[in-house]
Protein backbone atom coordinates (compact mmCIF):
# COMPACT_ATOMS: atom_id res chain seq x y z
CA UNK A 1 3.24 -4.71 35.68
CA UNK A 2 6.78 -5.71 34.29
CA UNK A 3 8.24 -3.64 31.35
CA UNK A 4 8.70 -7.00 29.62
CA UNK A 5 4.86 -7.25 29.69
CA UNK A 6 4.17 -3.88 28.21
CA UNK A 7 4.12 -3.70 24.62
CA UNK A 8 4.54 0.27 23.63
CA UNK A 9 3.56 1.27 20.00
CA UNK A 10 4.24 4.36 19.53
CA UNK A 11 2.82 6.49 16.78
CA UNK A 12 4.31 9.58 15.20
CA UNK A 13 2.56 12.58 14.78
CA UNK A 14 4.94 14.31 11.55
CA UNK A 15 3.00 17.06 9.88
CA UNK A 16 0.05 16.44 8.12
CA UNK A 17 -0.28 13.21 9.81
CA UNK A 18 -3.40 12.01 9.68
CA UNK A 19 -5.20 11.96 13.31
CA UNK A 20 -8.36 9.77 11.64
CA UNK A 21 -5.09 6.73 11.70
CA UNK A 22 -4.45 7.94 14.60
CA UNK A 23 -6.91 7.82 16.82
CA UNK A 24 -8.26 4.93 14.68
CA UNK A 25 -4.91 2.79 15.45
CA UNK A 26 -5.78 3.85 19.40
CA UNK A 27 -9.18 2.74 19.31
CA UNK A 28 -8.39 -1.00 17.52
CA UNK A 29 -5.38 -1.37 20.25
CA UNK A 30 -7.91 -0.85 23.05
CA UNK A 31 -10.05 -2.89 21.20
CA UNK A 32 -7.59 -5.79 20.79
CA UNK A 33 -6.27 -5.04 24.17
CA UNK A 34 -10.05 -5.77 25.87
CA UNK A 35 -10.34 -9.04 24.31
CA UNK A 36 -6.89 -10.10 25.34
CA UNK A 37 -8.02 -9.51 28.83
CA UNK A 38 -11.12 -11.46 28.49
CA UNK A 39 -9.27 -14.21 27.29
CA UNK A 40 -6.17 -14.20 29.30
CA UNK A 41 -5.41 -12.44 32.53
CA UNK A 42 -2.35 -12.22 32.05
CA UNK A 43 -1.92 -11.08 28.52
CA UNK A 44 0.94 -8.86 27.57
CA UNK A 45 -0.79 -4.98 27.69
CA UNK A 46 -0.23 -3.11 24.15
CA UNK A 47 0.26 0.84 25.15
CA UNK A 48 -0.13 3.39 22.68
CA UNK A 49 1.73 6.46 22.65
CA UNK A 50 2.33 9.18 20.84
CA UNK A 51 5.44 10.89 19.88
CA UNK A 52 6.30 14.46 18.75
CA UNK A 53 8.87 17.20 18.25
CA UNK A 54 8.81 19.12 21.09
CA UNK A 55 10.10 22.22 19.28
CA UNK A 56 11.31 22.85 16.11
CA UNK A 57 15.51 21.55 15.95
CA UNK A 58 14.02 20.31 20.10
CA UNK A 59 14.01 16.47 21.32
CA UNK A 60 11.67 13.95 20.45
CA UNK A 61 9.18 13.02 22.92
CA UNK A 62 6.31 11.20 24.20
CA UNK A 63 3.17 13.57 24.41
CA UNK A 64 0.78 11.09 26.38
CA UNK A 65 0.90 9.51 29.74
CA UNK A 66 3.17 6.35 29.94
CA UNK A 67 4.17 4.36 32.92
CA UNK A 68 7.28 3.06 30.73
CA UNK A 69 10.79 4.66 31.58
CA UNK A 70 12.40 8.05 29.73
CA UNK A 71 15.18 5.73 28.36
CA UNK A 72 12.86 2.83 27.39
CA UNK A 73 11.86 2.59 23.14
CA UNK A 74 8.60 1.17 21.49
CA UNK A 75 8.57 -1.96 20.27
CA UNK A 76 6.79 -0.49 16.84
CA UNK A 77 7.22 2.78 15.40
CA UNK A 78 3.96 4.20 13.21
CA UNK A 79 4.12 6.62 10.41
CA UNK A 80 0.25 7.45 9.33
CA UNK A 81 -0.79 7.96 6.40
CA UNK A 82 -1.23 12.09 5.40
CA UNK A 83 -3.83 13.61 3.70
CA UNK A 84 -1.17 16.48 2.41
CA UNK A 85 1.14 16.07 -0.58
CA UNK A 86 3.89 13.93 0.14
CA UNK A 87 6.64 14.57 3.00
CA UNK A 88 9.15 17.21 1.33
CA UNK A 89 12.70 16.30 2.17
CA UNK A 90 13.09 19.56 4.25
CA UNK A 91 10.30 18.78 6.60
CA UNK A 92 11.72 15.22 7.20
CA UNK A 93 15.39 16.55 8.19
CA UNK A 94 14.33 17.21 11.88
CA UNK A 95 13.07 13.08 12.17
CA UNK A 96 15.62 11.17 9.45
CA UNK A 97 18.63 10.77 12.37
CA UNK A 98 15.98 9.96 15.02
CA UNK A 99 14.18 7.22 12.92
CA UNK A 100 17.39 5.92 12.29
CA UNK A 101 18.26 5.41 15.83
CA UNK A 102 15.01 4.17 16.87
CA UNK A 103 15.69 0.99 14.19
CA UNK A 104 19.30 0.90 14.79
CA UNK A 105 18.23 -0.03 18.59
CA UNK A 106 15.69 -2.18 17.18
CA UNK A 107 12.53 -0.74 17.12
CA UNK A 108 9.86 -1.89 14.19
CA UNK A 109 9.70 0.68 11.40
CA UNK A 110 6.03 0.74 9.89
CA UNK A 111 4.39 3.19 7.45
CA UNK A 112 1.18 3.44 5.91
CA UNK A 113 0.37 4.69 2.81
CA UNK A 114 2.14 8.01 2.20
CA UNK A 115 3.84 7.61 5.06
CA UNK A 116 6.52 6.09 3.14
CA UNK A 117 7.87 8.81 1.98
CA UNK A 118 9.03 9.55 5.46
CA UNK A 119 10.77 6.04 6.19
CA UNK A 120 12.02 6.30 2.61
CA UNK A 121 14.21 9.75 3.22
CA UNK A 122 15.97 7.65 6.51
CA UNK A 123 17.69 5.41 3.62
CA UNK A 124 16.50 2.43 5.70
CA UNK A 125 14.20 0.86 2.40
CA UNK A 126 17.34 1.08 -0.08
CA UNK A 127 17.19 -2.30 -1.78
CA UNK A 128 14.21 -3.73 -0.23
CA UNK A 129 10.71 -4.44 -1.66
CA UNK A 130 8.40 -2.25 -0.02
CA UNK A 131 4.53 -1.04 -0.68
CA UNK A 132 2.66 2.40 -0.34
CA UNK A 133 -0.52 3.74 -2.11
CA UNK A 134 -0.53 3.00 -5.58
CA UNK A 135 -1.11 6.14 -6.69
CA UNK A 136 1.79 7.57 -5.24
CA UNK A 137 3.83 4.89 -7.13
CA UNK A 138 5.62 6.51 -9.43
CA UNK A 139 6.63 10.06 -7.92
CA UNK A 140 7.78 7.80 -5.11
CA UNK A 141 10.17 5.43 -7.84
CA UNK A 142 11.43 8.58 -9.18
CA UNK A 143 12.40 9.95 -5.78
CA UNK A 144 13.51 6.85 -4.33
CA UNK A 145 14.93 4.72 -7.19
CA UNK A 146 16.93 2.52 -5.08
CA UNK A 147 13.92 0.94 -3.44
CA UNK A 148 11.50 -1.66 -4.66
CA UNK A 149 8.10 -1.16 -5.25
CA UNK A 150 4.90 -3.93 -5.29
CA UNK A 151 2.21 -1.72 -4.87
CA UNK A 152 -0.32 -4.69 -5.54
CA UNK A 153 0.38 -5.54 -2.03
CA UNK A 154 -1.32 -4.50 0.96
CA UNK A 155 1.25 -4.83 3.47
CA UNK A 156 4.63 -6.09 3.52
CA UNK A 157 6.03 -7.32 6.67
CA UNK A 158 9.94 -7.40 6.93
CA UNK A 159 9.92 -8.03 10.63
CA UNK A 160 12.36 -4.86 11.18
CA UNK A 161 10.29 -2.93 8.80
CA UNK A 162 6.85 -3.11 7.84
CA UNK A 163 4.83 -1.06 5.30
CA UNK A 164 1.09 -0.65 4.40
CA UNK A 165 -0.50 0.65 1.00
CA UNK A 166 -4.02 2.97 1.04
CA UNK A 167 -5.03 5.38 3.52
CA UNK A 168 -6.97 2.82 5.16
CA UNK A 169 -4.18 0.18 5.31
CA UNK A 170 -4.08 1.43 8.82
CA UNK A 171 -6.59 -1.46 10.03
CA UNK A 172 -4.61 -4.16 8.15
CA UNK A 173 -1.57 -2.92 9.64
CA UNK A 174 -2.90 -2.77 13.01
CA UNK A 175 -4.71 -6.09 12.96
CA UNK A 176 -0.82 -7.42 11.64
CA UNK A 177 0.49 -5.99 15.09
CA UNK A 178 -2.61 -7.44 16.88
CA UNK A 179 -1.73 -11.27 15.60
CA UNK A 180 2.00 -10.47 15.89
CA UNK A 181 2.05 -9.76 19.52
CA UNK A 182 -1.48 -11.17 21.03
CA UNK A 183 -2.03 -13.85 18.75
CA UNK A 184 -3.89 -14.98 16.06
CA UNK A 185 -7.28 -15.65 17.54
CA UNK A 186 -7.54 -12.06 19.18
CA UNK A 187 -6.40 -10.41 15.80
CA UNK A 188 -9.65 -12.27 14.37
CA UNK A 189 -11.81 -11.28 17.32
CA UNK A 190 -10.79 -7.83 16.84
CA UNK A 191 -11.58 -7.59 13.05
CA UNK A 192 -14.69 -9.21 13.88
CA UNK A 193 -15.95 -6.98 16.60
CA UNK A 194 -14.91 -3.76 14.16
CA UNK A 195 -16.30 -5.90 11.25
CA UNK A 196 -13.13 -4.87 9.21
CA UNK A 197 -11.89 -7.84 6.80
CA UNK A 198 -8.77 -9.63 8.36
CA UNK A 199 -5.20 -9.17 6.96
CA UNK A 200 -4.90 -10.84 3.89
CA UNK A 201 -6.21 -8.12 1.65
CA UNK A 202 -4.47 -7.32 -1.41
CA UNK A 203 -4.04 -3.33 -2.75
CA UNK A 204 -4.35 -4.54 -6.38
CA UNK A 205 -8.28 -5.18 -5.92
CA UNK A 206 -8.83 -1.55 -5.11
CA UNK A 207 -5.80 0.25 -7.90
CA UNK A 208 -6.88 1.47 -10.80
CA UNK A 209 -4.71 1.18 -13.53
CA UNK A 210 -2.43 3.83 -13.54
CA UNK A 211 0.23 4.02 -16.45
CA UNK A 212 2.99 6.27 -16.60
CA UNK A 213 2.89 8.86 -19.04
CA UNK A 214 5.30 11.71 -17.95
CA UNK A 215 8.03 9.58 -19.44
CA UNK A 216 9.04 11.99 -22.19
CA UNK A 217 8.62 9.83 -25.07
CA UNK A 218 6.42 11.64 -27.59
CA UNK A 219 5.94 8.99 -29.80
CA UNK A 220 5.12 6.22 -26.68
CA UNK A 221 2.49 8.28 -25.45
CA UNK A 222 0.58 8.57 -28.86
CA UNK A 223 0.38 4.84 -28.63
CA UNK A 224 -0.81 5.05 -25.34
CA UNK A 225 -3.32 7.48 -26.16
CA UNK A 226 -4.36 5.25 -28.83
CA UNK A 227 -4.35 1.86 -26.62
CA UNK A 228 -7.18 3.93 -24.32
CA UNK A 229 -9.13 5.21 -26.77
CA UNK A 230 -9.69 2.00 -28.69
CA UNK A 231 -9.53 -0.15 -25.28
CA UNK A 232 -6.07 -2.11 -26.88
CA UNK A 233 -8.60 -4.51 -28.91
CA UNK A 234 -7.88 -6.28 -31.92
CA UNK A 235 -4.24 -4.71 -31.79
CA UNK A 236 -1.08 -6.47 -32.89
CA UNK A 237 2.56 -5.98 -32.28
CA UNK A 238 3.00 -4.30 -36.15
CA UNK A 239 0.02 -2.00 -35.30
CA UNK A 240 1.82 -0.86 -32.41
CA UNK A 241 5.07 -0.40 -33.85
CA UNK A 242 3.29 1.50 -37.13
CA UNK A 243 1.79 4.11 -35.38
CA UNK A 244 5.02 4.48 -33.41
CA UNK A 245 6.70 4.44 -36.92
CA UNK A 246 8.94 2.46 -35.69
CA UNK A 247 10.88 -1.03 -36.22
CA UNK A 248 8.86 -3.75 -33.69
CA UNK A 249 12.49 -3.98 -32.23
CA UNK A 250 13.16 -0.74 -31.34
CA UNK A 251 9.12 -0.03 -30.20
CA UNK A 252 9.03 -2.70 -28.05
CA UNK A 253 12.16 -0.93 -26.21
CA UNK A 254 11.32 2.25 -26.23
CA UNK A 255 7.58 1.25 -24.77
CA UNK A 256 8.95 -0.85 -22.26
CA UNK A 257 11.60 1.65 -21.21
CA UNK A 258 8.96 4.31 -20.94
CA UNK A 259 6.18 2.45 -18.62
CA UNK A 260 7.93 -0.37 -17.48
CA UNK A 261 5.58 -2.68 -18.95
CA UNK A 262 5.28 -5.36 -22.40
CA UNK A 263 3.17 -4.03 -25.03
CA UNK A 264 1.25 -7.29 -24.12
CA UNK A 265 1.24 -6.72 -20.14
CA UNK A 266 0.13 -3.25 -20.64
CA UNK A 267 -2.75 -3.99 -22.91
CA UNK A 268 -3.94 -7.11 -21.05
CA UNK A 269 -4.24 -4.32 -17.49
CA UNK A 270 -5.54 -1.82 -19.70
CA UNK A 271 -8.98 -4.58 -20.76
CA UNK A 272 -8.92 -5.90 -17.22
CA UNK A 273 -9.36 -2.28 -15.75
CA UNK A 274 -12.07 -1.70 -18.39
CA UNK A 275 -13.81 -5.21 -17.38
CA UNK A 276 -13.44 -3.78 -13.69
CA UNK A 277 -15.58 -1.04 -14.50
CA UNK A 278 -18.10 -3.41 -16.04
CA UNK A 279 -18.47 -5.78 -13.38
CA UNK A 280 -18.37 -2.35 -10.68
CA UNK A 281 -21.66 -1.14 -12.40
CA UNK A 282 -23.86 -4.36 -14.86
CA UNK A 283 -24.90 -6.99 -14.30
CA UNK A 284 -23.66 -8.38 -18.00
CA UNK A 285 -22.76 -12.19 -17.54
CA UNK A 286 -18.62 -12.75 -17.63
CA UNK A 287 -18.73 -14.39 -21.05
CA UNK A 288 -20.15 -10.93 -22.36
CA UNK A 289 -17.47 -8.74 -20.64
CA UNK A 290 -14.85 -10.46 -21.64
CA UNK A 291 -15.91 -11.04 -25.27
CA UNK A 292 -17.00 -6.64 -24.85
CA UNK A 293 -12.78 -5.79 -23.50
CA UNK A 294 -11.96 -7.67 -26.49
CA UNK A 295 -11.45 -11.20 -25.46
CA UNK A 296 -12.78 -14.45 -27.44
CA UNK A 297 -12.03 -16.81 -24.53
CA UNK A 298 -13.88 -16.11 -21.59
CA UNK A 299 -11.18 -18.62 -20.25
CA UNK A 300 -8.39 -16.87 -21.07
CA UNK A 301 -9.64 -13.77 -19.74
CA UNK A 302 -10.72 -15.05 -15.97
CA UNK A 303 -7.00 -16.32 -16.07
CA UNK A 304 -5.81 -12.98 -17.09
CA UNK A 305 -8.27 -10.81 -14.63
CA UNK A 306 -7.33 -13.03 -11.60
CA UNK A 307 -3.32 -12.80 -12.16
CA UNK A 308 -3.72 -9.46 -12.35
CA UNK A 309 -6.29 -8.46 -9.57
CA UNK A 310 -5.94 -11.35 -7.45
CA UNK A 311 -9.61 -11.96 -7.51
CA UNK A 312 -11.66 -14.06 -10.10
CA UNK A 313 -14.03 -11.71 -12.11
CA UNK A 314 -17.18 -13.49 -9.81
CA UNK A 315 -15.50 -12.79 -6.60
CA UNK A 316 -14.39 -9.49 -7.99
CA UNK A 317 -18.39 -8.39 -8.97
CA UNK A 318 -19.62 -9.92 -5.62
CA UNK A 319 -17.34 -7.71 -3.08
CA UNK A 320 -17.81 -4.50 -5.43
CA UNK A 321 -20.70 -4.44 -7.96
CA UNK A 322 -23.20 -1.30 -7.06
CA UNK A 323 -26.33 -2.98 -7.44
């Protein structure tokens, strides 16, 4: 077979990678890579590999059989997701120059989840928009400040660069890979035969709200406090800025500054997180859960849920409600 009709993605094993992605990622390839064949004889093959240090301050190299050349790159460069705390700066040094390369002679950056961390230390994300889990969110703005984060996305595909949210972004991202260089209607048959829902999957159905509140503001975070206790209902902007003891000027400021939200943004995801819980675990009709998180208009709120999840309450209680 000609090198132009291998596709190599390689996967690197940093440590505390984890080897579920791993082996995970190998298995949907082979997957992908059966139904190719049974569609198309002559389907481009997709050849996972597996790339290591092979010594501490020693080269990089491939750990698993290829037929491809020494000199030859991957098309796609994985990071997987890691079970550990995120990548310390130290333990990145040995990879940062190599990544670097790697993209430089175009090769496809992709992360998942905390993975992001490593791609982040290479520099290669400074001003771009990029998504990992959402509960890594803000240690990874206050490492990285110069990047963007959406964490409400799933995956966001930059062509050169491409990163995935949760630990279990790994099947989006794979099935992305699967359409991008087999075609769409083997990326479906794929999902379908591992009966995983195609890409298209959104991280902000799954986050929990998640405020900051090692911002440093005393008098913010007694606000905050408040806001959950009393589930934000029935509160106006002179409430707010009372308890602060504060001018409604300088409040609304300070509270934006501090978690990088309105007064009215915050309270409207701290309601739709409580309705979230409500339509996870009753079977209370819509009207009643939105008049219970403290809105009148049933209408308003399926606006306001939907913006924010990406999912009308209905479709929201029929993917995740217990019962």
């Amino acid at each position: 077979m000609r090198d132009r009709d291998i596709i190599e993605i390689g996967i690197l094993l940093y440590p505390g990678a984890q080897m579920a992605a791993v082996l995970g990622l190998t298995d949907l390839f082979a997957v992908a890579q059966r139904i190719a064949g049974e569609h198309a004889a002559a389907a481009p093959q997709l050849r996972v590999t597996q790339w290591q240090l092979q010594e501490p301050g020693g080269a990089m190299v491939r750990i698993q059989d290829s037929m491809l050349g020494p000199d030859s790159v991957p098309k796609v460069l994985m990071l997987p997701p890691s079970l550990d705390e995120p990548i310390s700066p130290d333990t990145v040094a040995p990879y940062r120059d190599w990544l670097r390369a790697q993209h430089r002679a175009g090769v496809t950056l992709a992360s998942i989840c905390a993975g992001a961390f490593l791609l982040g230390e290479t520099g290669l994300l400074d001003g771009r928009t990029i998504t990992t889990h959402w509960h890594y969110a803000e240690r990874f703005g206050a490492r990285f400040p110069d990047v963007s984060l959406d964490v409400d996305q799933l995956i966001i595909d930059s062509d050169d660069i491409i990163t995935a949210g949760g630990v279990m972004a790994w099947t989006d991202l794979g099935l992305r890979l699967v359409d991008r260089y087999l075609g769409a209607a083997i990326m479906i048959g794929t999902a379908q035969m591992l009966l995983v829902d195609p890409p298209g999957r959104q991280q902000r159905y799954y986050s929990a709200f998640s405020p900051r509140l090692a911002h440093g503001d005393a008098a913010v975070l007694a606000v905050q406090h408040w806001l959950h206790e009393t589930g934000a209902r029935d509160v106006t902007l002179a409430d707010l800025a009372e308890r602060a003891r504060m001018e409604e000027r300088t409040f609304l400021r300070r509270f934006q500054k501090a978690t990088g939200m309105t007064t009215t943004e915050y309270c409207q995801r701290l309601r739709v997180g409580l309705a979230r819980e409500m339509l996870q675990a009753s079977r209370l009709p819509v009207e009643r859960v939105a008049w219970e998180v403290g809105y009148g208009d049933a209408g308003a709120f399926r606006k306001v849920f939907a913006r924010i999840v990406g999912l009308t309450p209905g479709e929201y209680r029929r993917r995740f409600n217990a019962g």
